[in-house]
Each structure stands twice: as structure tokens, then as C-alpha cells.
N, C-alpha and C. Protein backbone atom coordinates (compact mmCIF):
# COMPACT_ATOMS: atom_id res chain seq x y z
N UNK A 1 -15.66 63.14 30.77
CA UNK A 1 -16.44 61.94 30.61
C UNK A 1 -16.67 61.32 31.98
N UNK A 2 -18.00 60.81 32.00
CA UNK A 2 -18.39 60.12 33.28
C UNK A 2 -18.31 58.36 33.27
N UNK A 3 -18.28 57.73 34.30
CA UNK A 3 -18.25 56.30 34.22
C UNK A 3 -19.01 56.06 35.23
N UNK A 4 -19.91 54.67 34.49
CA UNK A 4 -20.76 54.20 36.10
C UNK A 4 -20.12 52.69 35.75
N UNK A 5 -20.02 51.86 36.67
CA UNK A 5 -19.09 50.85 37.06
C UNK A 5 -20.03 50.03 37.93
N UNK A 6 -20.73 49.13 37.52
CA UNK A 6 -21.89 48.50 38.28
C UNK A 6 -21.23 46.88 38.39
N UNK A 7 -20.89 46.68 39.54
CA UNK A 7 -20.20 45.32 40.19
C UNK A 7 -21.49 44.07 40.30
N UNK A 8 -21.23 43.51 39.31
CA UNK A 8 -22.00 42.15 38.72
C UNK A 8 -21.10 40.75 39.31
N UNK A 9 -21.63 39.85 38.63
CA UNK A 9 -20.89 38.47 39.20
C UNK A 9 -21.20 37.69 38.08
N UNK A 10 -20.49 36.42 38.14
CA UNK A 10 -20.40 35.56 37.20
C UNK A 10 -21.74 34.87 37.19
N UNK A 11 -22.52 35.31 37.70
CA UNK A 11 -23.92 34.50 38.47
C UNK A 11 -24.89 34.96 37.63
N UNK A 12 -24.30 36.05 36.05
CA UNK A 12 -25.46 36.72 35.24
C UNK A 12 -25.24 35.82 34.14
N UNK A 13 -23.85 34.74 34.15
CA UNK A 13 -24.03 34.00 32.54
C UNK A 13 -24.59 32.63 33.30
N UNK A 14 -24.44 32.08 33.85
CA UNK A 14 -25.00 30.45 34.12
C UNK A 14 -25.70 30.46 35.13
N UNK A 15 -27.12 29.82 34.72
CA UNK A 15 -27.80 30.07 35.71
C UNK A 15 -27.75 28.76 36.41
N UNK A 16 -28.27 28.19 37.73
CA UNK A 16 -27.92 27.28 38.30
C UNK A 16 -29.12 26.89 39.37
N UNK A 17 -30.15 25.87 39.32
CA UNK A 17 -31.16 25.61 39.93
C UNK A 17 -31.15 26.31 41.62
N UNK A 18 -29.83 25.92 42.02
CA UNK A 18 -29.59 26.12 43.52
C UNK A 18 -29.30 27.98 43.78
N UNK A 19 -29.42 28.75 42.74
CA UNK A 19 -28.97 30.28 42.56
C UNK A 19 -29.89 30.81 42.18
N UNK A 20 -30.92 30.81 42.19
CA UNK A 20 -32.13 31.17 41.55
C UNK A 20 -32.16 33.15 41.75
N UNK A 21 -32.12 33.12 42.94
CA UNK A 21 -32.53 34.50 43.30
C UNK A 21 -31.10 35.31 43.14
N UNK A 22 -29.94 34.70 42.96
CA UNK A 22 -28.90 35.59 43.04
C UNK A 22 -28.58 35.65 41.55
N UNK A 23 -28.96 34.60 40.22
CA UNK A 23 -29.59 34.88 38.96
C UNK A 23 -30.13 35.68 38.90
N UNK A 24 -31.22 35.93 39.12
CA UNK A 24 -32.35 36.86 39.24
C UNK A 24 -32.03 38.20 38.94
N UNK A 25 -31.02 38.54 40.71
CA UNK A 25 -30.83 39.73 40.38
C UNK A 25 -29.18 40.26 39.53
N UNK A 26 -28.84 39.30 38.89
CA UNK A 26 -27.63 39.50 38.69
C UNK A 26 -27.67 39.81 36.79
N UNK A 27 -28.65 38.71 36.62
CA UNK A 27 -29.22 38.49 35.31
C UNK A 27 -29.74 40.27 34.94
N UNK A 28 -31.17 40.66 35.98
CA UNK A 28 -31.17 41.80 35.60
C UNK A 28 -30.20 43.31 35.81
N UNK A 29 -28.91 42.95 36.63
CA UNK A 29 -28.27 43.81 36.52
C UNK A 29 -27.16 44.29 35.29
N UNK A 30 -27.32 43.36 34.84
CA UNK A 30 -26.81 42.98 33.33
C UNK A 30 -27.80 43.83 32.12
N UNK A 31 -29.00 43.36 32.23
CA UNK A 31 -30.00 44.08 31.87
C UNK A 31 -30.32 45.72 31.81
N UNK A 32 -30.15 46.00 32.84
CA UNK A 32 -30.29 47.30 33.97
C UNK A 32 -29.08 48.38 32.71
N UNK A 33 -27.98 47.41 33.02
CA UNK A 33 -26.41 48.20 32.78
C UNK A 33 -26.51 48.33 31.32
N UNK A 34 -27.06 47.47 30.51
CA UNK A 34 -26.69 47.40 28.88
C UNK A 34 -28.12 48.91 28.64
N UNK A 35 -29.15 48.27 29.04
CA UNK A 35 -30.45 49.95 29.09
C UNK A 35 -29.69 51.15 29.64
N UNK A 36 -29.11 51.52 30.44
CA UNK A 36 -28.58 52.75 30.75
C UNK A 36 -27.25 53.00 29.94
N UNK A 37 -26.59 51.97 29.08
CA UNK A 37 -25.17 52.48 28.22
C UNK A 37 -25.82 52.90 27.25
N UNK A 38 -27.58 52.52 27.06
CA UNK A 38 -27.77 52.45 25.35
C UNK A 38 -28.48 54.44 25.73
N UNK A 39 -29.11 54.59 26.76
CA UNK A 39 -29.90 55.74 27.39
C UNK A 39 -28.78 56.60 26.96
N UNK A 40 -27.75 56.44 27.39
CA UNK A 40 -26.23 57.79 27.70
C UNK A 40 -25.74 57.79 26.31
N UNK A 41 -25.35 56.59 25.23
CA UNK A 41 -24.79 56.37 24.38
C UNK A 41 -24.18 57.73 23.85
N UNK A 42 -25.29 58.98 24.26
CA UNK A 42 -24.22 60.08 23.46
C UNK A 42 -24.02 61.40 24.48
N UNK A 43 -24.10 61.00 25.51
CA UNK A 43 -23.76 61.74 26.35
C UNK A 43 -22.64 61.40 27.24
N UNK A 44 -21.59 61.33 26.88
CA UNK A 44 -19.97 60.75 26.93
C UNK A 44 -20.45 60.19 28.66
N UNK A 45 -20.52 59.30 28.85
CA UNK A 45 -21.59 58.61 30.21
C UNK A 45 -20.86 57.00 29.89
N UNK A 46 -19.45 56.84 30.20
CA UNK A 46 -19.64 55.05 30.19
C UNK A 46 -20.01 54.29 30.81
N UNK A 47 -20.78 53.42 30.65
CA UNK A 47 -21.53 52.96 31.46
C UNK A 47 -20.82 51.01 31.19
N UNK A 48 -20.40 50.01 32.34
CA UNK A 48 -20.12 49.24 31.98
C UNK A 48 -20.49 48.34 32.93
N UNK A 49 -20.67 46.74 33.28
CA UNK A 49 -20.97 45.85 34.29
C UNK A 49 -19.36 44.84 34.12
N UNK A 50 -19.16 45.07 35.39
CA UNK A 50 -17.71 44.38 35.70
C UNK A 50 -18.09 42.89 36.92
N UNK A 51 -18.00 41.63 35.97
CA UNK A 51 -18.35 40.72 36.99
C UNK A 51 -16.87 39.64 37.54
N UNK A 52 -16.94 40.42 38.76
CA UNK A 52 -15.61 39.78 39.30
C UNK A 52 -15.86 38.28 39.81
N UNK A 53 -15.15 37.34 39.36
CA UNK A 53 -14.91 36.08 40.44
C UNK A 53 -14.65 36.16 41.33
N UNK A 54 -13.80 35.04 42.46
CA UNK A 54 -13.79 35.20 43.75
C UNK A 54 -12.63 36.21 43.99
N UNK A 55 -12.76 36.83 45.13
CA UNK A 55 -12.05 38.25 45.60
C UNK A 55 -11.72 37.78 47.05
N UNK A 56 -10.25 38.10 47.21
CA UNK A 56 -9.62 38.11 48.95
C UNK A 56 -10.40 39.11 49.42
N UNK A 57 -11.36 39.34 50.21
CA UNK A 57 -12.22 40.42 50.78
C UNK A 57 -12.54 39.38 52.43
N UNK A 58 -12.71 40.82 52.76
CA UNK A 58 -12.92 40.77 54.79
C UNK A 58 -14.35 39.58 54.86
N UNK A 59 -14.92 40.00 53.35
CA UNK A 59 -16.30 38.94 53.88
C UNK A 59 -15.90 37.10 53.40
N UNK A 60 -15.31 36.84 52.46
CA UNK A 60 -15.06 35.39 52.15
C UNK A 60 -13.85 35.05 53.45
N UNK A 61 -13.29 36.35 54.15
CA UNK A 61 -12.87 35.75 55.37
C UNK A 61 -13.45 35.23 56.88
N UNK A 62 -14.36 35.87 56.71
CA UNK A 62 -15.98 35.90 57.79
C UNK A 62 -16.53 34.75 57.39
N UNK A 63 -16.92 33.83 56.38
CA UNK A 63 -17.36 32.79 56.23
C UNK A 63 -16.50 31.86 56.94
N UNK A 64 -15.63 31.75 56.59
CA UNK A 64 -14.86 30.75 56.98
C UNK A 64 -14.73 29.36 56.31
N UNK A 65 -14.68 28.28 57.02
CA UNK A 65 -15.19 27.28 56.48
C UNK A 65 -16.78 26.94 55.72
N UNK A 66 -17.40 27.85 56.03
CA UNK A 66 -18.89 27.97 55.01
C UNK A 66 -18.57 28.86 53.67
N UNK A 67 -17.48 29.12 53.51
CA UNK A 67 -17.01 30.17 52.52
C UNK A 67 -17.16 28.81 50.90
N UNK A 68 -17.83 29.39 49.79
CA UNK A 68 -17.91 27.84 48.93
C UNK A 68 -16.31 28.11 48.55
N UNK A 69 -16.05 26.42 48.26
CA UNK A 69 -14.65 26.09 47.59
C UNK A 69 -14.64 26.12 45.94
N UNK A 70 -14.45 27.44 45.18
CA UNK A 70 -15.17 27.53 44.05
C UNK A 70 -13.52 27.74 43.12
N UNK A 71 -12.06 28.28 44.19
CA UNK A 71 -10.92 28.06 43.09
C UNK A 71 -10.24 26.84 44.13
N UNK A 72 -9.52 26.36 43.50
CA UNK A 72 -8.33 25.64 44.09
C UNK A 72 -7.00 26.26 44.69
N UNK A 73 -6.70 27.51 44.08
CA UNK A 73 -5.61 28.34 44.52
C UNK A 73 -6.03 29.55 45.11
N UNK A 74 -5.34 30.16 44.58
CA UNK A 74 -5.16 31.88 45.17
C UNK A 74 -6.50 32.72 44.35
N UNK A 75 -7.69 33.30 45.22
CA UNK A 75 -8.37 33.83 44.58
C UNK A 75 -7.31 35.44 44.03
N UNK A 76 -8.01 36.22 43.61
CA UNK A 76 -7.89 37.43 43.42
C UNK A 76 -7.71 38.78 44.47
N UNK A 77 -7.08 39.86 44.18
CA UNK A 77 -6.46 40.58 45.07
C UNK A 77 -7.65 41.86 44.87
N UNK A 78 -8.21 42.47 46.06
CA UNK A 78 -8.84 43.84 45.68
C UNK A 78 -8.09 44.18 44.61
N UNK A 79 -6.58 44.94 45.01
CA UNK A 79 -5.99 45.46 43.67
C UNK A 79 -6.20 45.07 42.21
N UNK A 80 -5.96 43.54 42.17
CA UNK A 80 -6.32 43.07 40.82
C UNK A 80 -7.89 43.80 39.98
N UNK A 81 -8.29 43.47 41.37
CA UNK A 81 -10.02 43.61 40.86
C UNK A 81 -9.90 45.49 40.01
N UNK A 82 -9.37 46.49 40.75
CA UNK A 82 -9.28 47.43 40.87
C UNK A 82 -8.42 47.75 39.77
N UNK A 83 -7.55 47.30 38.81
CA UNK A 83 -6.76 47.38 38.18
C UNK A 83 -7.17 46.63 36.51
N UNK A 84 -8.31 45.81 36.93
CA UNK A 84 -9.46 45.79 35.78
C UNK A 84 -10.26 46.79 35.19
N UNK A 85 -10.54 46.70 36.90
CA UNK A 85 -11.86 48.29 36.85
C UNK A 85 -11.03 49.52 35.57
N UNK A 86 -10.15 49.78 35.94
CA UNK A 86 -9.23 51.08 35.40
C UNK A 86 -8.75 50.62 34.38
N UNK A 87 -8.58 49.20 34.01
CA UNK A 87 -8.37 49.20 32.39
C UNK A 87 -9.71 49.77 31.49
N UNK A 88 -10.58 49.35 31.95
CA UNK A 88 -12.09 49.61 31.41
C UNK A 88 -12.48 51.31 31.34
N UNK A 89 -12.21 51.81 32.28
CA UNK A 89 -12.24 53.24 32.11
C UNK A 89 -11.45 54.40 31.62
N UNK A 90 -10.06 54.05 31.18
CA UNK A 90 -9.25 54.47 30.60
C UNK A 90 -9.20 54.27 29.44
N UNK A 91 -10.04 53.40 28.62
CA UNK A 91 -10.05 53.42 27.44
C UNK A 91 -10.43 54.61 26.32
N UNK A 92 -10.07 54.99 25.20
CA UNK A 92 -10.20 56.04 24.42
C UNK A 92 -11.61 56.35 24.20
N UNK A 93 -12.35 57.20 24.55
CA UNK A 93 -13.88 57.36 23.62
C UNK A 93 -14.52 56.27 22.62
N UNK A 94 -13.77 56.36 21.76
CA UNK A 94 -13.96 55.20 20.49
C UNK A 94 -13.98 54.00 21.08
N UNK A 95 -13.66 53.40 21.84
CA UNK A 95 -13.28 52.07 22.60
C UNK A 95 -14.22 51.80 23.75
N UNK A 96 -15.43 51.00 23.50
CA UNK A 96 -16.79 50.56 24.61
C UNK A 96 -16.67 49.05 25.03
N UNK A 97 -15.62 48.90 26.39
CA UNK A 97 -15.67 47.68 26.92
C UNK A 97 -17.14 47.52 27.79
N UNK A 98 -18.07 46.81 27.18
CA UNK A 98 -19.80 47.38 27.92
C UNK A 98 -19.57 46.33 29.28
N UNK A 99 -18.52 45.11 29.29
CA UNK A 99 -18.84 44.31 30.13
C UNK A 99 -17.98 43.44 30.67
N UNK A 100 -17.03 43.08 31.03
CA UNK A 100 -16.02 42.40 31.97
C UNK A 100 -16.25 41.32 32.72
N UNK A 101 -15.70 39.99 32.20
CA UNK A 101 -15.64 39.14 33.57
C UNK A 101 -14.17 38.81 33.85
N UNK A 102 -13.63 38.68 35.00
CA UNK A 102 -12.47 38.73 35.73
C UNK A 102 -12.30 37.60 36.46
N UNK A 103 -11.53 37.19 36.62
CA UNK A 103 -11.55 35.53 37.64
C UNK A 103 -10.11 35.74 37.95
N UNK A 104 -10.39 34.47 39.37
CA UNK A 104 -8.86 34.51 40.03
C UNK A 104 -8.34 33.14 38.54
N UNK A 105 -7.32 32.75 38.30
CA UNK A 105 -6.77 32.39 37.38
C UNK A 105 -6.97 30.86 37.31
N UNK A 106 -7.62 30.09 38.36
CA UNK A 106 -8.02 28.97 38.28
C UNK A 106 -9.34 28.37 38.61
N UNK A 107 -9.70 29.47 39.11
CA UNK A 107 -11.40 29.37 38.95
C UNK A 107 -12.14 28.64 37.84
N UNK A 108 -12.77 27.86 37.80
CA UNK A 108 -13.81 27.43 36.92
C UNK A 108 -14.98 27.53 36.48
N UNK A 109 -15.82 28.15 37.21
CA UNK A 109 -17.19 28.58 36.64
C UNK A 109 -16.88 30.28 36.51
């Protein structure tokens, strides 16, 4: 069995006047991902959209202080993120997680 694993954001459920274009494309990657699970549906092909919240990554360290203040605590660990991912793909045949959202644990939107 194959898996495609298409990295979405929380930016495909609420849309937000000031997000327009990152809606846009996030909204249709949502779109995109549910048309290609329904295309494969029987060609053992899982196909799922995993939208992570904020992530400790090299780039929210590059912002810096322009980085938005979106948890109060400890965002999320690659690993964590990565350890979602692999719950989702390890699941039995019979079992279609089509879509995932993940957050660091005090995140709010």
C-alpha cells in the first residue's frame, strides 16, 4: 500500500480577512487531497491532508520576533509532528483517517 501525506495547515478551516491567499491555497489543498483519496479509493493509495499547528522548525526560528505569537507555551516538536504522520499511516486498510489537525497543546486557533 501507498500513502501520499499532503502537509496542510489550520488555515483550510477558518478563514480570516487578513489570510486570504494562504486560505486560498490551503482551502484548495484540502480540496485537491479529498479528489485524489476519492480517484485511488480502490487502488490501496492512502491518500490523507495532515494540518499541523505551530512546529519548532529552523524557519519560526528565522522570524524571530516577527514570528506571530499564536501559542502561549511550547509549540510542537518535528518528532511530534512525525509521530502523527505515522499514526495515520499505520492504520489497518479498513481504517481511512482522510484528515488530521494537530496542534501544540495550547494553541488556540
Amino acid at each position: 500500500m501507498s500513502n501520499v501525506v499532503n502537509a496542510g495547515s489550520p488555515a483550510s478551516r477558518v478563514a480570516r480577512a487578513s489570510s486570504n491567499v494562504c486560505n486560498l491555497t490551503e482551502f484548495g489543498l484540502n480540496g485537491f487531497t479529498e479528489a485524489l483519496r476519492q480517484e485511488f479509493v480502490g487502488e490501496y493509495v492512502r491518500v490523507v491532508v495532515v494540518e499541523p499547528g505551530t512546529v519548532q522548525t529552523e524557519r519560526v526560528e528565522h522570524l524571530g520576533d516577527a514570528a506571530p505569537r499564536q501559542i502561549s507555551g511550547e509549540p510542537m516538536r518535528t518528532e511530534d509532528l512525525a509521530d502523527a504522520i505515522g499514526h495515520v499511516v499505520i492504520r489497518e486498510r479498513r481504517v481511512a483517517v482522510n484528515e488530521m489537525l494537530v496542534r501544540a497543546g495550547d494553541q488556540t486557533w
